[in-house]
Protein backbone atom coordinates (compact mmCIF):
# COMPACT_ATOMS: atom_id res chain seq x y z
CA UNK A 1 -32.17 -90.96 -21.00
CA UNK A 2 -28.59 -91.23 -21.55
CA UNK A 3 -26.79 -89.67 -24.51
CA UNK A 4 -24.32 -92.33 -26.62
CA UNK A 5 -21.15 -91.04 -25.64
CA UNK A 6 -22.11 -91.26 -21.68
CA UNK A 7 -23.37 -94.75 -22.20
CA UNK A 8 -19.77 -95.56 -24.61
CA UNK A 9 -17.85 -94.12 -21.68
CA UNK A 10 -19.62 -96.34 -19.04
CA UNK A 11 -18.56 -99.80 -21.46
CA UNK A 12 -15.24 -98.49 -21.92
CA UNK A 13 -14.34 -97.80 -17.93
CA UNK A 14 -16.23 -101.23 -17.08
CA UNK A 15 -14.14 -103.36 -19.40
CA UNK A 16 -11.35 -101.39 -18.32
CA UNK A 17 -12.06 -102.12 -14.36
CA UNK A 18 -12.45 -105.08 -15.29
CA UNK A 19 -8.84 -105.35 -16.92
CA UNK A 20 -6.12 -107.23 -14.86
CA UNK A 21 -3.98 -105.30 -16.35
CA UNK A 22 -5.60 -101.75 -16.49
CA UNK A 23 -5.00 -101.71 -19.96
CA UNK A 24 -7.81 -102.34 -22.48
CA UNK A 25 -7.15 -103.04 -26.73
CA UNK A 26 -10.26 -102.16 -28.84
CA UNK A 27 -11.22 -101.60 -32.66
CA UNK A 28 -12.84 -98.58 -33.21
CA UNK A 29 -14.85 -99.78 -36.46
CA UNK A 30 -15.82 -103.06 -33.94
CA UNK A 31 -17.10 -100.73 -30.84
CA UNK A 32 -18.96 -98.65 -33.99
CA UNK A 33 -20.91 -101.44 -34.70
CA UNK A 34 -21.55 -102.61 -31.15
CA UNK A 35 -22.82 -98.98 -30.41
CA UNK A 36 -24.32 -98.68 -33.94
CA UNK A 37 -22.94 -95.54 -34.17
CA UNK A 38 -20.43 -94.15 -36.59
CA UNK A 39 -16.62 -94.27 -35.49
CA UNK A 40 -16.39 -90.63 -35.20
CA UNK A 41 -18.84 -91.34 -31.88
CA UNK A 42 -16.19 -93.29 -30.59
CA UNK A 43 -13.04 -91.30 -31.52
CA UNK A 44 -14.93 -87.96 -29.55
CA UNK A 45 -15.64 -89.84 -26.30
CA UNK A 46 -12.10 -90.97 -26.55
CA UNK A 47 -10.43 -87.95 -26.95
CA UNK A 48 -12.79 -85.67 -24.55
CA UNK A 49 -13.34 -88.21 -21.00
CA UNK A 50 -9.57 -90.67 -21.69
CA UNK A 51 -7.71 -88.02 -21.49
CA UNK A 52 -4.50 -87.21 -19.48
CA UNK A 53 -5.79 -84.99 -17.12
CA UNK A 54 -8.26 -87.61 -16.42
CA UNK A 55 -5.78 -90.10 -15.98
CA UNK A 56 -6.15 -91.87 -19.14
CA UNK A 57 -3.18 -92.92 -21.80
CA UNK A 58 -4.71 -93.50 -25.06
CA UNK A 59 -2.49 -95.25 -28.04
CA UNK A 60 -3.93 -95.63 -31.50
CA UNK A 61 -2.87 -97.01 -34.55
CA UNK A 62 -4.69 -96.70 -37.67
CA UNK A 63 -5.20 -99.00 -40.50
CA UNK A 64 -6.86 -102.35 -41.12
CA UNK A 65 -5.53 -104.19 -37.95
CA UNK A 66 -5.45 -100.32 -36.11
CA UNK A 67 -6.81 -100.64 -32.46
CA UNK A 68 -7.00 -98.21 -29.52
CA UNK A 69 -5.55 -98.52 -26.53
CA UNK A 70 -6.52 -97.01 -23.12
CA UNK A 71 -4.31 -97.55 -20.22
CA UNK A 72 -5.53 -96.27 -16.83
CA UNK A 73 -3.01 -93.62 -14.98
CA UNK A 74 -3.40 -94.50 -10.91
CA UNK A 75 -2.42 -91.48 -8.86
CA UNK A 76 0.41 -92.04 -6.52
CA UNK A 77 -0.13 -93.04 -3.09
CA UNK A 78 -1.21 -90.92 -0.32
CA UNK A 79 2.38 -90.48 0.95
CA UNK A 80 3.50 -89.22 -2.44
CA UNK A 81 -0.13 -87.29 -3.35
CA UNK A 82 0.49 -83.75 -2.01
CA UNK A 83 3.67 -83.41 -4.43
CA UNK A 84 2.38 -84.76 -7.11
CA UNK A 85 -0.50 -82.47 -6.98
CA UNK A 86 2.36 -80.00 -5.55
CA UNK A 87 3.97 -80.50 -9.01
CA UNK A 88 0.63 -80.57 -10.98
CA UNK A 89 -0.67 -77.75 -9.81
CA UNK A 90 2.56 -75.43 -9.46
CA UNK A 91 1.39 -71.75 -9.53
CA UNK A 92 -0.57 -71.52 -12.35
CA UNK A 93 -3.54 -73.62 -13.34
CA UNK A 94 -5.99 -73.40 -16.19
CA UNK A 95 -9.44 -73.92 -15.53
CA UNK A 96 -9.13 -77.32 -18.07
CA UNK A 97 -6.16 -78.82 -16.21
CA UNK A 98 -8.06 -78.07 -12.92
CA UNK A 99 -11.11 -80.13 -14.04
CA UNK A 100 -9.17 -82.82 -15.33
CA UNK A 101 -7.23 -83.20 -11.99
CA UNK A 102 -10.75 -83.12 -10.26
CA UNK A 103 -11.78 -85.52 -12.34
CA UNK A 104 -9.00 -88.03 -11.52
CA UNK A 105 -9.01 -87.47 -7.90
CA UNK A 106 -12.65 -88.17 -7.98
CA UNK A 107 -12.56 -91.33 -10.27
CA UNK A 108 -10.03 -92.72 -7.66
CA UNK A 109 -12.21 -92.23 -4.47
CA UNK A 110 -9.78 -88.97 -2.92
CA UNK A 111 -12.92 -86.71 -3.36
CA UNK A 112 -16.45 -86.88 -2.94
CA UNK A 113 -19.22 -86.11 -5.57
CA UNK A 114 -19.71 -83.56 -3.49
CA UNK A 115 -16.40 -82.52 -2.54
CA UNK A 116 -15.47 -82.48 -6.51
CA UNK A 117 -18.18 -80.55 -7.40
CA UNK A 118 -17.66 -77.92 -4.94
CA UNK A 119 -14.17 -77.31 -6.17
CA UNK A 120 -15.29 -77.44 -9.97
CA UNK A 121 -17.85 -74.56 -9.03
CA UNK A 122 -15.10 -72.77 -6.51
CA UNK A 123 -12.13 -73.08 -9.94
CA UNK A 124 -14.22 -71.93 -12.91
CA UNK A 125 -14.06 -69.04 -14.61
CA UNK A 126 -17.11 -67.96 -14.09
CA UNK A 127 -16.31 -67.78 -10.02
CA UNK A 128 -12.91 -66.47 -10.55
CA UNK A 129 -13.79 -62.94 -12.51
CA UNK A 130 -10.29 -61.38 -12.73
CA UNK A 131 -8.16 -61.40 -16.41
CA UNK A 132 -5.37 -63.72 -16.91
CA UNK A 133 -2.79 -64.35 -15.69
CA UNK A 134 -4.23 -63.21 -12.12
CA UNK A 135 -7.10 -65.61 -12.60
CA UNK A 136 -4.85 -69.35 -13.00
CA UNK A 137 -2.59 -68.48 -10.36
CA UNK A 138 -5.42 -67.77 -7.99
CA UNK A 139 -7.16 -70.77 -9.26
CA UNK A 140 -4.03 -72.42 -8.43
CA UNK A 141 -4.01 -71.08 -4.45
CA UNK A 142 -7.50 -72.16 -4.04
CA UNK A 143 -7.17 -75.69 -5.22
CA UNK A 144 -3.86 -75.94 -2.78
CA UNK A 145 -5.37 -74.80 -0.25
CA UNK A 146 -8.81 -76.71 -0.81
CA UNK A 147 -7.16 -79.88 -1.39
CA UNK A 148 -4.95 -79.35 1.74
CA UNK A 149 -7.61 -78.72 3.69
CA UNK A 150 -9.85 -81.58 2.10
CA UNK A 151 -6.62 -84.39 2.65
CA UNK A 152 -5.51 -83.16 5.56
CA UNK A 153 -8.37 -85.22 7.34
């Protein structure tokens, strides 16, 4: 069975697909009570799978007529892909910012299940045993040279 925050995640990106706009307005205290959950729930899947380096912009404003809003990034297009993750990457990458940009190029169809999950397991920490700084800037080779050799097809 599904935890809550996996199943709040799924609603959030299906209203959000759904979205003309890409751009979704909720209450947190409403989406609480849909869930019946407390709004803490909500505010944790929020701030740990909308993130940036998931491609997620998330606005809030708090008070009685507060809402959140969650805006979804879209990578550039193929032509302009290799420098923005050129520019993302540079020559040092934490193993966070790595999963994120996994994440994102896997929510947008660049990269398998597979694929993604290969380079999660080839990027983490536990793979890469050498001390920082040594460790992000090799992190940082291998996903250049994975994802070059991945969207080079």
């Amino acid at each position: 069975m599904r935890n809550i925050s996996d199943v709040i995640e799924q609603y959030l990106k299906s209203i959000l697909h759904e979205s003309p706009n890409g751009l979704i307005e909720i209450q947190r205290n409403d989406l609480a009570d849909h869930f019946s959950c407390v709004p803490s729930q909500i505010n944790y899947v929020i701030s740990t799978r909308f993130t940036l380096e998931k491609g997620y912009l998330v606005e809030s404003k708090r008070g009685g007529g507060g809402y959140i809003r969650i805006r979804r990034i879209d990578l550039p297009q193929y032509s302009a892909l290799h420098t923005h993750l050129h520019q993302t990457i540079g020559d040092t990458i934490d193993q966070t910012v790595a999963e994120g940009l996994i994440y994102q190029l896997e929510e947008a169809r660049v990269l398998t299940k597979r694929e993604a999950n290969m380079m999660r397991a080839a990027v983490s920490r536990e793979a890469l045993m050498v001390k920082l700084p040594y460790r992000d800037e090799l992190r940082a080779r291998m996903m250049k040279a994975m994802l070059i050799s991945l969207l080079g097809k």
